[in-house]
Each structure stands twice: as structure tokens, then as C-alpha cells.
N, C-alpha and C. Protein backbone atom coordinates (compact mmCIF):
# COMPACT_ATOMS: atom_id res chain seq x y z
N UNK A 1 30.35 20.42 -67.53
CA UNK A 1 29.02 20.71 -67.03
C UNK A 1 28.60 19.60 -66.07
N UNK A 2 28.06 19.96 -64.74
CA UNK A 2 27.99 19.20 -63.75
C UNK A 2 26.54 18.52 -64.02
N UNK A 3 25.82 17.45 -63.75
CA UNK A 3 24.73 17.32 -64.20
C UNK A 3 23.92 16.24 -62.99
N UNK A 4 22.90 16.24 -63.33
CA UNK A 4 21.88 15.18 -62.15
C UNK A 4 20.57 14.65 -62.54
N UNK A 5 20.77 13.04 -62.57
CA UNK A 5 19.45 12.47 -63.08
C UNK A 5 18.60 12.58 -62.39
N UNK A 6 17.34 12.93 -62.58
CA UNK A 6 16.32 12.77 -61.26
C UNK A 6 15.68 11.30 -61.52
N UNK A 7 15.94 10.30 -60.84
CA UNK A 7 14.57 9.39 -61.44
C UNK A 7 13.52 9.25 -60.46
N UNK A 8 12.12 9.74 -60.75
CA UNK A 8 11.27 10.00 -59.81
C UNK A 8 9.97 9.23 -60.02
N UNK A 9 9.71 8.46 -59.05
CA UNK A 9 8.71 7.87 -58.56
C UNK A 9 7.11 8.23 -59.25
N UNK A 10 6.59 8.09 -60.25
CA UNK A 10 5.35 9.24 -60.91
C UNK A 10 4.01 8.29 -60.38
N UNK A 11 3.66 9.18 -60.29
CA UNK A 11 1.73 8.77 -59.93
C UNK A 11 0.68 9.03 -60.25
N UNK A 12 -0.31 9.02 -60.57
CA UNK A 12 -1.19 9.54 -61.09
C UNK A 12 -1.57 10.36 -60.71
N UNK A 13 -1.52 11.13 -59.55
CA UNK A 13 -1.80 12.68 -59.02
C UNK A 13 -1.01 13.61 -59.47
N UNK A 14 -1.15 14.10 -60.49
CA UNK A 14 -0.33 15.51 -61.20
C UNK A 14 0.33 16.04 -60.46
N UNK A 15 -0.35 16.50 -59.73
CA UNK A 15 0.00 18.01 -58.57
C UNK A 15 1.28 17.96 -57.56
N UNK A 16 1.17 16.67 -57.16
CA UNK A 16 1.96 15.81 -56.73
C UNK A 16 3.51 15.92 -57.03
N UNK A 17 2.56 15.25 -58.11
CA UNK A 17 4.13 15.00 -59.03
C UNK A 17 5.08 16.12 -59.57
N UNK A 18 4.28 17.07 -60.08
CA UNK A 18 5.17 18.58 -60.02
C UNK A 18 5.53 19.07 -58.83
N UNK A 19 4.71 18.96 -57.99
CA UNK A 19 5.41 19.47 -56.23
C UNK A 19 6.63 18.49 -56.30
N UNK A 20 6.44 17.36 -56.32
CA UNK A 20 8.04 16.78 -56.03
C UNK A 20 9.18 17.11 -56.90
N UNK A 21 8.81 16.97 -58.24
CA UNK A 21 9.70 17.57 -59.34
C UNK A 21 10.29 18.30 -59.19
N UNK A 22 9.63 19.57 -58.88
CA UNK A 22 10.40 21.04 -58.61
C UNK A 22 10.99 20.91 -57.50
N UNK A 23 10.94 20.39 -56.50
CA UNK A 23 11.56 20.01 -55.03
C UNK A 23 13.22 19.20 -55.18
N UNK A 24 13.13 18.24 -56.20
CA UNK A 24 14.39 17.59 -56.30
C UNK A 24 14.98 17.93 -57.53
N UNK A 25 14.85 19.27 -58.21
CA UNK A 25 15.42 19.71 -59.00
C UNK A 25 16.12 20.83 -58.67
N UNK A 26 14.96 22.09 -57.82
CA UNK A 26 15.77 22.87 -56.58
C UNK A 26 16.86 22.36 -55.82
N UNK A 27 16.98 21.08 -55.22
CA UNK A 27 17.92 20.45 -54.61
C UNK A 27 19.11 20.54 -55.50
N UNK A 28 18.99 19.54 -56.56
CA UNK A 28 19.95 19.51 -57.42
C UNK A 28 20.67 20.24 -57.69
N UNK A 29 20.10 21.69 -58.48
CA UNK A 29 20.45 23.06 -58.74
C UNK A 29 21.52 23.60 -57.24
N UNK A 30 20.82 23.02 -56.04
CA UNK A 30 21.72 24.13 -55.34
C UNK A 30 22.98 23.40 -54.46
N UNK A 31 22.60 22.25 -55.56
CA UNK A 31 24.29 21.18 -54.79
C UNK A 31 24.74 21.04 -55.96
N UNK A 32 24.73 22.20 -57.19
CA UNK A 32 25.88 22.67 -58.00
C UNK A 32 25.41 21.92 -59.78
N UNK A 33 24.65 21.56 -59.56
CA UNK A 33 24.38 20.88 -61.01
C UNK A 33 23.98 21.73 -62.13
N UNK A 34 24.39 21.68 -62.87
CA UNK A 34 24.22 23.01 -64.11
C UNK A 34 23.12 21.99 -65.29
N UNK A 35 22.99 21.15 -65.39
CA UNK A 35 21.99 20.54 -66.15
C UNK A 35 21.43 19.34 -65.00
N UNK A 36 19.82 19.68 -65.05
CA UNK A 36 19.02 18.56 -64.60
C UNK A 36 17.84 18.14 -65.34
N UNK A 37 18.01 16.72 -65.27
CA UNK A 37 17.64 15.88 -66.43
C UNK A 37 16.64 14.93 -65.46
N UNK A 38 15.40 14.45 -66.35
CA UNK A 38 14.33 13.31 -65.53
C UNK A 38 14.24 12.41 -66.64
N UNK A 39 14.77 11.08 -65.70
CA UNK A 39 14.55 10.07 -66.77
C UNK A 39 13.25 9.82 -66.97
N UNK A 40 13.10 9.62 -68.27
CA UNK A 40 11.80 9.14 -68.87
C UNK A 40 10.76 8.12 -68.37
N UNK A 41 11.61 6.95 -68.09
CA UNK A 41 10.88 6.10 -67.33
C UNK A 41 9.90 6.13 -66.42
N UNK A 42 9.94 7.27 -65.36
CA UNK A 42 10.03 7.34 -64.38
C UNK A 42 9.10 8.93 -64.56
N UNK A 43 8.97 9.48 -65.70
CA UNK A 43 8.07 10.57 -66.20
C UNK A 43 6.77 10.62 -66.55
N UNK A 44 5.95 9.55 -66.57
CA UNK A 44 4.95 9.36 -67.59
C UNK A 44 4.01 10.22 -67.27
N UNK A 45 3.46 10.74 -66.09
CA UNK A 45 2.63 11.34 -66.15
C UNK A 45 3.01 12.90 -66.33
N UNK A 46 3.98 13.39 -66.49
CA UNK A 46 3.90 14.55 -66.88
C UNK A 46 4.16 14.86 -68.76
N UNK A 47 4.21 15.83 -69.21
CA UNK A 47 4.11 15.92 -70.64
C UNK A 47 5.47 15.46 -70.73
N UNK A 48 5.63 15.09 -71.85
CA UNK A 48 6.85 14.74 -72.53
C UNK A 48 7.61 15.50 -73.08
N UNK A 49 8.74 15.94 -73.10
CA UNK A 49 9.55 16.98 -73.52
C UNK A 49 11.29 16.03 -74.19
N UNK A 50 11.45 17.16 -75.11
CA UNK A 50 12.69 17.00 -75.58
C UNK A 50 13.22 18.49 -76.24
N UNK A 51 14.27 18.71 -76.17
CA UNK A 51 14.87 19.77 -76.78
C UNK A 51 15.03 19.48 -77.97
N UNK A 52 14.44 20.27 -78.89
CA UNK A 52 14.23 20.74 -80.27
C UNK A 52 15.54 21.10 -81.02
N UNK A 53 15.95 20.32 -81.85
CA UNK A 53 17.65 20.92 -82.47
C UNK A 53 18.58 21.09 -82.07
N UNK A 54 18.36 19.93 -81.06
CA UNK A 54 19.32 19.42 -80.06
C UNK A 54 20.07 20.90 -78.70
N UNK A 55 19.35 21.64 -79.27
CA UNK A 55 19.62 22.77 -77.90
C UNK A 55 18.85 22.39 -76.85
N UNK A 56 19.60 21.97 -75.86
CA UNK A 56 19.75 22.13 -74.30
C UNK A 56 18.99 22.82 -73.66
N UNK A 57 19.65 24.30 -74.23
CA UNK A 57 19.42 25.26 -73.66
C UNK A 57 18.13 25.69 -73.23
N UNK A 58 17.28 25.16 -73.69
CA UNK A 58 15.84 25.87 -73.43
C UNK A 58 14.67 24.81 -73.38
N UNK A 59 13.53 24.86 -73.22
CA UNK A 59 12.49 23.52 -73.13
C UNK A 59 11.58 24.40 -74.62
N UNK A 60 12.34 23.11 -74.73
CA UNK A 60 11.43 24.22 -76.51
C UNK A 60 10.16 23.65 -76.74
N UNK A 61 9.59 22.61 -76.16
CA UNK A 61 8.19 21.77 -76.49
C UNK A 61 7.17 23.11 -76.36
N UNK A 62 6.03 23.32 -77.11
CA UNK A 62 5.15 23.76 -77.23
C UNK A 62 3.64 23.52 -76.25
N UNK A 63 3.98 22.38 -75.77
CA UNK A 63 3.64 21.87 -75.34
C UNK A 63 2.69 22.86 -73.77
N UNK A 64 1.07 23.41 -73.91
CA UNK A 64 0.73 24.13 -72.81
C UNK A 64 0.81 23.08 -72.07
N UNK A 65 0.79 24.01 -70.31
CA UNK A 65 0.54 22.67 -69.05
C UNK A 65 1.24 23.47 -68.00
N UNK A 66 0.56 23.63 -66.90
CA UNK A 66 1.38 23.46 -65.66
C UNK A 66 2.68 23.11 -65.04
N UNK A 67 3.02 21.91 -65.97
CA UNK A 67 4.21 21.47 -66.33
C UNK A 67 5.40 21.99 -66.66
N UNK A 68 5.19 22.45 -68.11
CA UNK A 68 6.07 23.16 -68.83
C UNK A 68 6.29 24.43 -68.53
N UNK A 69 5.56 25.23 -67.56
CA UNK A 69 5.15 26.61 -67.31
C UNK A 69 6.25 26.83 -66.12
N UNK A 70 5.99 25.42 -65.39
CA UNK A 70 6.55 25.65 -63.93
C UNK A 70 8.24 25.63 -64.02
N UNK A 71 8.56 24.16 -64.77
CA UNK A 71 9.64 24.10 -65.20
C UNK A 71 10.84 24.99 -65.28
N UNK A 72 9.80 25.59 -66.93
CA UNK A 72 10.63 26.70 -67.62
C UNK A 72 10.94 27.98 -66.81
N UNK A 73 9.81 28.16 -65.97
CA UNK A 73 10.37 29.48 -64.87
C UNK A 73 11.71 29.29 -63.71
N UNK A 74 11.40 27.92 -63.56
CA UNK A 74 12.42 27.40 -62.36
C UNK A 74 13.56 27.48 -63.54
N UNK A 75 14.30 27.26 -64.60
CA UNK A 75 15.25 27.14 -65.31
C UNK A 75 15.88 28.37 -65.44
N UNK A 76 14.92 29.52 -65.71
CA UNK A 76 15.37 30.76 -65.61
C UNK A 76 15.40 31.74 -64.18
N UNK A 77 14.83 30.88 -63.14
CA UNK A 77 15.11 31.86 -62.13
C UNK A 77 16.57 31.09 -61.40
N UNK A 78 16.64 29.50 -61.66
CA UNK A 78 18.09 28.97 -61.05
C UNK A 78 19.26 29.09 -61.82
N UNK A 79 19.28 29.75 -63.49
CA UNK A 79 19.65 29.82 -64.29
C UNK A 79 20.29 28.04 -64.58
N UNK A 80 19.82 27.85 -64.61
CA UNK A 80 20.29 26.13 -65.00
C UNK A 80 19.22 25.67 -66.40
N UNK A 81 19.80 24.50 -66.63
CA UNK A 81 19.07 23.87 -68.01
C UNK A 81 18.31 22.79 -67.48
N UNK A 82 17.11 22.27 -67.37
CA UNK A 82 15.95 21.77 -67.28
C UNK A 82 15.87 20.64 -68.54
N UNK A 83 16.16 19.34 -68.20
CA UNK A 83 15.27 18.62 -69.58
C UNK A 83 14.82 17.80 -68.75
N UNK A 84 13.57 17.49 -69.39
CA UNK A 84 12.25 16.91 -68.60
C UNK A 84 12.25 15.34 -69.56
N UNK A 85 13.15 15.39 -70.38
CA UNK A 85 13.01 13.92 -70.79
C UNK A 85 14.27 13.52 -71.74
N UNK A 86 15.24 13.41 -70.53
CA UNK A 86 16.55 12.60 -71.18
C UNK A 86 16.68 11.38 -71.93
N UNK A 87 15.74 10.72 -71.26
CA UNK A 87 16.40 9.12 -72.18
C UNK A 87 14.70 8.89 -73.20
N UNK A 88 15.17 8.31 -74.61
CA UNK A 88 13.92 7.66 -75.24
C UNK A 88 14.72 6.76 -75.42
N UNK A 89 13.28 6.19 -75.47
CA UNK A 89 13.30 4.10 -75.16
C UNK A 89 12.70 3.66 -76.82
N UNK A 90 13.50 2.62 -76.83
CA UNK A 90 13.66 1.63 -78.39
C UNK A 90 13.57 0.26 -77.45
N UNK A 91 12.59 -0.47 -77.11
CA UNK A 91 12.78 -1.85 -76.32
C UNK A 91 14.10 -1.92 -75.33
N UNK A 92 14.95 -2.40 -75.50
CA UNK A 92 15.63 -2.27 -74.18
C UNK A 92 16.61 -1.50 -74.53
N UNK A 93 17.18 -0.75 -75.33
CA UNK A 93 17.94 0.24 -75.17
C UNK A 93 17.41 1.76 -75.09
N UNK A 94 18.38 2.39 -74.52
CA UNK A 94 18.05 3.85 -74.45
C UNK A 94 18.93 4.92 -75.36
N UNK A 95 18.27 6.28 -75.93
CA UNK A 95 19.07 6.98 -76.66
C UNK A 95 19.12 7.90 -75.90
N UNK A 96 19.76 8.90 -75.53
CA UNK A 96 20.22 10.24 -75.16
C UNK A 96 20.82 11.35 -75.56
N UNK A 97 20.84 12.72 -75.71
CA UNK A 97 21.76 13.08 -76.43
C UNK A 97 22.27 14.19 -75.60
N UNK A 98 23.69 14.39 -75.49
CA UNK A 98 24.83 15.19 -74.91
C UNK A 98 25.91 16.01 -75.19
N UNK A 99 25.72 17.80 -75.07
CA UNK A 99 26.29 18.42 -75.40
C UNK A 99 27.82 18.56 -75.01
N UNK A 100 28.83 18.78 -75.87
CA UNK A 100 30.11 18.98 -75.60
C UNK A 100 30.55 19.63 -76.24
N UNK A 101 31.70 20.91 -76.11
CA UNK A 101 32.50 21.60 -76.35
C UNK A 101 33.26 21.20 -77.52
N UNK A 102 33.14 22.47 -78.46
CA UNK A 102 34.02 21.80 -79.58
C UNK A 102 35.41 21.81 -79.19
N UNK A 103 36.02 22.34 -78.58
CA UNK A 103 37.18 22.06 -78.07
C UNK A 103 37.42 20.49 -77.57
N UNK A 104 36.64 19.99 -76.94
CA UNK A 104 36.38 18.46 -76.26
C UNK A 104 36.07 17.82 -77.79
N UNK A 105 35.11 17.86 -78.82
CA UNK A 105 35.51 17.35 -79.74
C UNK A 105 36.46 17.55 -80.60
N UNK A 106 36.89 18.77 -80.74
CA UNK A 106 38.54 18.61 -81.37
C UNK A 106 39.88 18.06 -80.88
N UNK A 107 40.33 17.97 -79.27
CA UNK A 107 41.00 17.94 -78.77
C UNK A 107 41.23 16.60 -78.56
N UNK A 108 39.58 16.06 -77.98
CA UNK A 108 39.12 14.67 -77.56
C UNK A 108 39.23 15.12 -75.75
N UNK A 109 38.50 13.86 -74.93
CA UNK A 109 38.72 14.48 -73.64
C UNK A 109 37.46 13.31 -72.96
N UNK A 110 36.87 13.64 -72.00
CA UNK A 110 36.25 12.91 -71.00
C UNK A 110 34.60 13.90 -70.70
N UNK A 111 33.67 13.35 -70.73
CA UNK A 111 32.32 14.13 -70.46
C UNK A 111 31.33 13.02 -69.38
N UNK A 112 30.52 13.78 -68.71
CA UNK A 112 29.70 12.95 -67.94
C UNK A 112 28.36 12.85 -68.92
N UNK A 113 27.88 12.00 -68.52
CA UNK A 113 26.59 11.29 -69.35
C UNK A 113 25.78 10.93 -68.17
N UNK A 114 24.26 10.52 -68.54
CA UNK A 114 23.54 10.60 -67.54
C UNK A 114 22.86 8.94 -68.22
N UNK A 115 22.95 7.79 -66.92
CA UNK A 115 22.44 6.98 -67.06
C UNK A 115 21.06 6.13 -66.03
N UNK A 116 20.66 5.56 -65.89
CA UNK A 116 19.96 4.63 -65.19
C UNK A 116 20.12 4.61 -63.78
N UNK A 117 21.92 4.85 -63.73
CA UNK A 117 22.44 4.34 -62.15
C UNK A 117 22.92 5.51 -61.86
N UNK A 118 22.59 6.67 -62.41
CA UNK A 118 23.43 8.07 -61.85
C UNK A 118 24.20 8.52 -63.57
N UNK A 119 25.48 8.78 -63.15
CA UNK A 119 26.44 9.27 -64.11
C UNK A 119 27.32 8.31 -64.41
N UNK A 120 27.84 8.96 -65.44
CA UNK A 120 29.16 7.46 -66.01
C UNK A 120 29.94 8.52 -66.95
N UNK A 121 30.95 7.95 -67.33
CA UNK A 121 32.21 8.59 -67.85
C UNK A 121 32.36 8.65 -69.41
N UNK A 122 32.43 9.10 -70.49
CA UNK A 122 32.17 8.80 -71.91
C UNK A 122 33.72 9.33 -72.27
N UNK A 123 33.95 8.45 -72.82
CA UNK A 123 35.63 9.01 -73.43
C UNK A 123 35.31 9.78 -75.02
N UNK A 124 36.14 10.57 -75.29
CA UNK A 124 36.09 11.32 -76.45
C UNK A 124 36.51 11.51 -77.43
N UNK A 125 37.12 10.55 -78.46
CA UNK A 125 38.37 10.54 -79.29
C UNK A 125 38.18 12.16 -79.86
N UNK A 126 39.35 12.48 -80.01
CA UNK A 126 39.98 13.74 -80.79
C UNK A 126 39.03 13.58 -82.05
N UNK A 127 38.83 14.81 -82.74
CA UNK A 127 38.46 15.11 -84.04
C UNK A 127 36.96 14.40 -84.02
N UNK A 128 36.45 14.15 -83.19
CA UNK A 128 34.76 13.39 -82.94
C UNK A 128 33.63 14.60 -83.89
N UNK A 129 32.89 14.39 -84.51
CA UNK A 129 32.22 15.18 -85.24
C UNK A 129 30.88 14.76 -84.92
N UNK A 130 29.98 16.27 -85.12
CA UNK A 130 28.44 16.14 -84.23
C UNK A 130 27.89 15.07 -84.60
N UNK A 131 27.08 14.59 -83.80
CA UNK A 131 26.31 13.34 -84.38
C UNK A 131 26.61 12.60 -84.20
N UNK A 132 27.94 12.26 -84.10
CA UNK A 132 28.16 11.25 -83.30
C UNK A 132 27.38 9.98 -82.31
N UNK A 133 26.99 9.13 -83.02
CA UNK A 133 26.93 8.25 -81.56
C UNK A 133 27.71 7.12 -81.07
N UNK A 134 28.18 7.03 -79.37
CA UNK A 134 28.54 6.41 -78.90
C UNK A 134 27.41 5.23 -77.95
N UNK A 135 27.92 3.55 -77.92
CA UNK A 135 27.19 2.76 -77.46
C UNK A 135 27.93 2.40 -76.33
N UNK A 136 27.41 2.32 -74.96
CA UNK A 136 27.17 1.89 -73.73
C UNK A 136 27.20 1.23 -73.56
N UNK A 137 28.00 -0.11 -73.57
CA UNK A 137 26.74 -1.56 -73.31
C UNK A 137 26.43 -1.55 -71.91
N UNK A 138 24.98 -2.26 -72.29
CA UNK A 138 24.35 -2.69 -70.15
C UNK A 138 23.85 -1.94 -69.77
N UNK A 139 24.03 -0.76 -70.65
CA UNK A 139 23.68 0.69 -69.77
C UNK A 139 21.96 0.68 -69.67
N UNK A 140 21.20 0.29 -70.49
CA UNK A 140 19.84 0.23 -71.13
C UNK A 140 18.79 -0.16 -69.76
N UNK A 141 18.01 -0.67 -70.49
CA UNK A 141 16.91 -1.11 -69.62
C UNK A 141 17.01 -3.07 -69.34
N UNK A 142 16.92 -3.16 -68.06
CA UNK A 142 17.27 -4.86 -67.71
C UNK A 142 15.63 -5.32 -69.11
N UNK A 143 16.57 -6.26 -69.83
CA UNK A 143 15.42 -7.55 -70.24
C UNK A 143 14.69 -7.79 -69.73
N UNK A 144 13.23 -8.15 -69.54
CA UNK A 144 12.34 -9.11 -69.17
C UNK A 144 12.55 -10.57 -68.81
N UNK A 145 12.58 -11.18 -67.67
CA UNK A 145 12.86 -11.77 -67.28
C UNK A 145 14.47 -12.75 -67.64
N UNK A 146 15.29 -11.92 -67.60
CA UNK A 146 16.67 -12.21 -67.94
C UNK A 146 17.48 -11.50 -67.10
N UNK A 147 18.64 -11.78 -67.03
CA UNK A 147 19.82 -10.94 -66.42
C UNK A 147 20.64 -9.78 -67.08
N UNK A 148 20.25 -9.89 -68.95
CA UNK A 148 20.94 -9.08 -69.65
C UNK A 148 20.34 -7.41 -69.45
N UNK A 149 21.05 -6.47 -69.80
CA UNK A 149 20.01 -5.43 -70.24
C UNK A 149 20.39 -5.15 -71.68
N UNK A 150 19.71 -3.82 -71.75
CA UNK A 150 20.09 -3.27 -73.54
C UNK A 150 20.93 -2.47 -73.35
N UNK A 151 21.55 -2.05 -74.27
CA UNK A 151 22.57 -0.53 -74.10
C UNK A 151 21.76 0.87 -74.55
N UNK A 152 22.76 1.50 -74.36
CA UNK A 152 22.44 3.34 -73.98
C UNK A 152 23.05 3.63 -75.02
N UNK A 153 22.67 4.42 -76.20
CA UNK A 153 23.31 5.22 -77.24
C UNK A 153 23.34 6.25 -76.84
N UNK A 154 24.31 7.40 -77.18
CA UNK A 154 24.55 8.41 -76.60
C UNK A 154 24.91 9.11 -78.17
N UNK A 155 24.56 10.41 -78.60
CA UNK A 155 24.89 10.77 -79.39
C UNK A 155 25.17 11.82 -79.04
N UNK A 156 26.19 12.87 -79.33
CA UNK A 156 26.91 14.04 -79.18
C UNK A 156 26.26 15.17 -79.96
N UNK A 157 25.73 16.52 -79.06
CA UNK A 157 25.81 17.48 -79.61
C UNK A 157 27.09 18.62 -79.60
N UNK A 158 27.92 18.94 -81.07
CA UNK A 158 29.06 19.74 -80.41
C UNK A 158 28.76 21.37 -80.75
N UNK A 159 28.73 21.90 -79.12
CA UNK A 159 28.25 23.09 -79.12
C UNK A 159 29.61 24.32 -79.37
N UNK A 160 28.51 24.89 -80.08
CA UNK A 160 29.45 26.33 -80.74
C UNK A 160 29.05 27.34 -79.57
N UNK A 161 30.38 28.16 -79.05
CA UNK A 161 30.46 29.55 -78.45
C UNK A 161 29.47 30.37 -79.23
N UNK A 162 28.57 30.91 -78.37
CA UNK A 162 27.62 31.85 -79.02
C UNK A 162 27.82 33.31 -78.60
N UNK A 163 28.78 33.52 -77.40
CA UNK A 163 29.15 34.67 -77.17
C UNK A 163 30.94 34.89 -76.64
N UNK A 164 31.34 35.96 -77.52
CA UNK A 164 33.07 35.46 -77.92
C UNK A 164 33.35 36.94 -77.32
N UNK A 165 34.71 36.81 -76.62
CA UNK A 165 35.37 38.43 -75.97
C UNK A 165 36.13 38.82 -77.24
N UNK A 166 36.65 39.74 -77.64
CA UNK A 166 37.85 40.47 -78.20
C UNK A 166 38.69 39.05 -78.41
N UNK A 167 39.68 38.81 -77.11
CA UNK A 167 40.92 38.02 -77.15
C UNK A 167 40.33 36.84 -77.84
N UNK A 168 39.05 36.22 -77.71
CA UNK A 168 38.39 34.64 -78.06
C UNK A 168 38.39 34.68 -79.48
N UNK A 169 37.82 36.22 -79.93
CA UNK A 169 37.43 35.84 -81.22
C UNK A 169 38.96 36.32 -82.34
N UNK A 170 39.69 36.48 -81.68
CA UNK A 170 40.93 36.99 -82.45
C UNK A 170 41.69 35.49 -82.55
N UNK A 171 41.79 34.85 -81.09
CA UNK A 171 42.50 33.80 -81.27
C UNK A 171 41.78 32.91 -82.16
N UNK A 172 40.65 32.51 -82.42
CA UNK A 172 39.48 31.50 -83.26
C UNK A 172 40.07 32.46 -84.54
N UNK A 173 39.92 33.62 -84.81
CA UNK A 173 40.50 34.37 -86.44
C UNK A 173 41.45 33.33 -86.70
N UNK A 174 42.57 33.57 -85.61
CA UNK A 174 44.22 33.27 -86.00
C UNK A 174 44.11 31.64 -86.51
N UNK A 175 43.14 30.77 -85.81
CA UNK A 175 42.82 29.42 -85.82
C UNK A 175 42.32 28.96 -86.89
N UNK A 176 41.35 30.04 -87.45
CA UNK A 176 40.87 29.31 -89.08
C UNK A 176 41.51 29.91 -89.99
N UNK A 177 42.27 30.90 -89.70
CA UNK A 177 43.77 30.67 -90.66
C UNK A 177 44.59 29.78 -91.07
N UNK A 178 44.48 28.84 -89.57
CA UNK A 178 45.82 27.66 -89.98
C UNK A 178 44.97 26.44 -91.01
N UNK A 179 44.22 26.67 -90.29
CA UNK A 179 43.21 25.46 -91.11
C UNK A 179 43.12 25.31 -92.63
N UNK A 180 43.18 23.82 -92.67
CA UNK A 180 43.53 23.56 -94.36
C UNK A 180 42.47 22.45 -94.58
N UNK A 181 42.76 21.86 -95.85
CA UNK A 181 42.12 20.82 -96.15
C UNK A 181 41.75 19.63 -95.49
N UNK A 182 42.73 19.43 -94.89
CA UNK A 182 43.22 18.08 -94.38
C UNK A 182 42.70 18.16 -92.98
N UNK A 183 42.09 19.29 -92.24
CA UNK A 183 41.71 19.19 -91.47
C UNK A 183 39.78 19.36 -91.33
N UNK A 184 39.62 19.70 -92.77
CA UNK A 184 37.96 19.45 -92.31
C UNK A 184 38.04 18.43 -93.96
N UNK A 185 37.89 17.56 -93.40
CA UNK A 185 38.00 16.36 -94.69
C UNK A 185 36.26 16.16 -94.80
N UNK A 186 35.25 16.20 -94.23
CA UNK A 186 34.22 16.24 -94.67
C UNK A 186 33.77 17.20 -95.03
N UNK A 187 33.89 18.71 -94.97
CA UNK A 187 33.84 19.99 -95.79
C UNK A 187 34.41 19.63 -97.39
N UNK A 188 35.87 19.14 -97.12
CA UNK A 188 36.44 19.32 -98.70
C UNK A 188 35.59 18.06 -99.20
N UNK A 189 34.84 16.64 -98.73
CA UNK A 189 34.45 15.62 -99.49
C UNK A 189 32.92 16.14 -99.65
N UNK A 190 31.82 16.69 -99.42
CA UNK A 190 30.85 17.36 -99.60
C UNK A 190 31.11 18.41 -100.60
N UNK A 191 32.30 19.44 -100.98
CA UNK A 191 32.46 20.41 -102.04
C UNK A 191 32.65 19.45 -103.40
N UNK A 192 33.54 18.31 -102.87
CA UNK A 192 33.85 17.50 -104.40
C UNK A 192 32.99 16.53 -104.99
N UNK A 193 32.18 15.89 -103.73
CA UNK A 193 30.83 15.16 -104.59
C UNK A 193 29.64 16.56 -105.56
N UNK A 194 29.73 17.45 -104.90
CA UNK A 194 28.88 18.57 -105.69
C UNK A 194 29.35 19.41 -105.89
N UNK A 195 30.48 19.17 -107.17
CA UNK A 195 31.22 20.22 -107.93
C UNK A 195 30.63 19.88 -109.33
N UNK A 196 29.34 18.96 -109.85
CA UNK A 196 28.89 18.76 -111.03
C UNK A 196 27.93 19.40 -110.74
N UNK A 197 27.11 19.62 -109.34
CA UNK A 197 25.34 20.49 -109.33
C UNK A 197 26.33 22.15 -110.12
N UNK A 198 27.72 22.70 -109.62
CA UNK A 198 28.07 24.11 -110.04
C UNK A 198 28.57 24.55 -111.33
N UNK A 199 28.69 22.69 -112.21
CA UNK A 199 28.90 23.45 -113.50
C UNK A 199 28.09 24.34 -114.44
């Protein structure tokens, strides 16, 4: 998934600030980016948003506003994913969180991540399980009057196929056939700590 930080300049004129928003997100969208993301920093005056249960997919904040209204229409008319607030801030580090293919967590593999300075590269060990978080260093926000910064936690969402052809879902059949113990070791250690709640 191709992706693009916006970090944008905010001001206290609302109106403004959504006119530009939607302007460098249209951009984004049509020089191929399938997720566009606004760093937080750089957000304050518009509402704050995060995706709800770690789906992406949609701007789930409740949140009424001009904002959220405008957004969410631009997401569904560019068909692209919209998050209006990628990074939260802990003092100088930042958290984020980033969807990947369970295939990419079973296999292991390479994903883009969205930082401060653009994009950066996140390696993937094989067998990585959701929740995951990975640390960045440097990646964060520069210290106060220092040269250091904080790091970027990145925690992994691993997304399940929600819509499967014939051939997909036959081969995934044939696949949790092979599957044994030894391969979901936190399934079988969760059945054996609570095999006393089933006596």
C-alpha cells in the first residue's frame, strides 16, 4: 500500500485549513497513494481523529464538523483511506499504527511506515503477530533544546481478507488443514492455561 504524510502548516482559520487539506490530499490521491495520513503535529486545529479498532478503513470518529464530513466524502469519492491523525505524541516519542497483510506477517517481508521526514522502511520478521510493536529510534520528535530526538513506535495491525474468490478460499481451506499445533503456539497456550475454567 502506497502511502503519503501530509504535514501541514495549521492556523487558526478553519476554512483555510480544510481548503488546503483537501487540496494536498487530492494531490496525493492522484500521484497514486492509496492511504493518506496528516501528521498530528501539524493538525491541531482541526478535530482529532483516529481509527477505531484499528480499521483503516474508514474515519470512524463520531466526531460532527465540517471536517469529518468533508474528509469522509473525499475518501469515498477517491476511493482511498483518509486518516486525519497518524501519529500520537507521549513527550518525545511518537506511536502509530500500520496495517499489513497476514501473508507479510506470516511470511515476514518489508512495509512502508509513515514518519516525520516522509516514509521509511520497517522490516518484518516471519510469524510477527498483531500487536506487535516495533521501535524506530530518532524517528520521534527532536528534544528541547538538544540534538537527540525520541523514537516512533509503530505497532502492527494484521489485516484479514474480507472478501475471498472460489480459488482464495479453497486454497486458505487446503492451508488450515496443514496447520497444527506448533504453528499457532499462542492458540494452543491460551486453550491450556484455561482448561481448569472447562472442568
Amino acid at each position: 500500500m502506497r502511502l503519503a504524510l501530509i504535514q501541514q502548516h495549521a492556523t487558526t482559520d478553519l476554512a483555510d485549513n480544510l481548503r488546503r487539506g483537501l487540496a494536498a490530499a487530492r494531490t496525493a490521491a492522484r500521484d497514486g497513494a492509496a492511504l493518506v495520513g496528516f501528521a498530528e503535529l501539524a493538525f491541531a486545529p482541526f478535530y482529532p481523529q483516529r481509527p477505531a479498532d484499528g480499521d483503516v478503513r474508514r474515519l470512524a470518529e463520531s466526531v460532527p464538523g465540517p471536517t469529518t464530513d468533508a474528509f469522509a466524502q473525499l475518501a469515498r469519492e477517491l476511493g482511498v483511506v483518509v486518516v486525519l491523525n497518524v501519529f500520537e505524541r507521549d513527550g518525545d516519542s511518537l506511536y502509530c499504527e500500520v496495517p499489513i497483510s497476514f501473508t507479510t506477517a506470516a511470511l515476514g517481508g518489508e512495509v512502508e511506515v509513515p514518519t516525520l521526514e516522509g516514509r521509511a522502511h520497517l522490516k518484518i520478521p516471519a510469524g510477527t503477530q498483531g500487536a506487535t510493536v516495533f521501535k524506530l529510534r530518532g524517528k520521534g520528535v527532536p528534544t528541547l533544546n538538544s540534538s537527540q530526538r525520541g523514537d516512533l513506535m509503530v505497532r502492527v495491525l494484521v489485516e484479514v481478507p474480507t472478501k475471498l474468490n472460489g480459488e482464495q478460499r479453497r486454497k486458505l481451506e487446503e492451508f488450515a488443514g496443514l496447520m497444527g499445533d506448533d504453528n499457532t503456539p499462542l492458540h494452543k497456550s491460551f486453550f491450556e492455561k484455561a482448561k481448569d475454567f472447562f472442568k
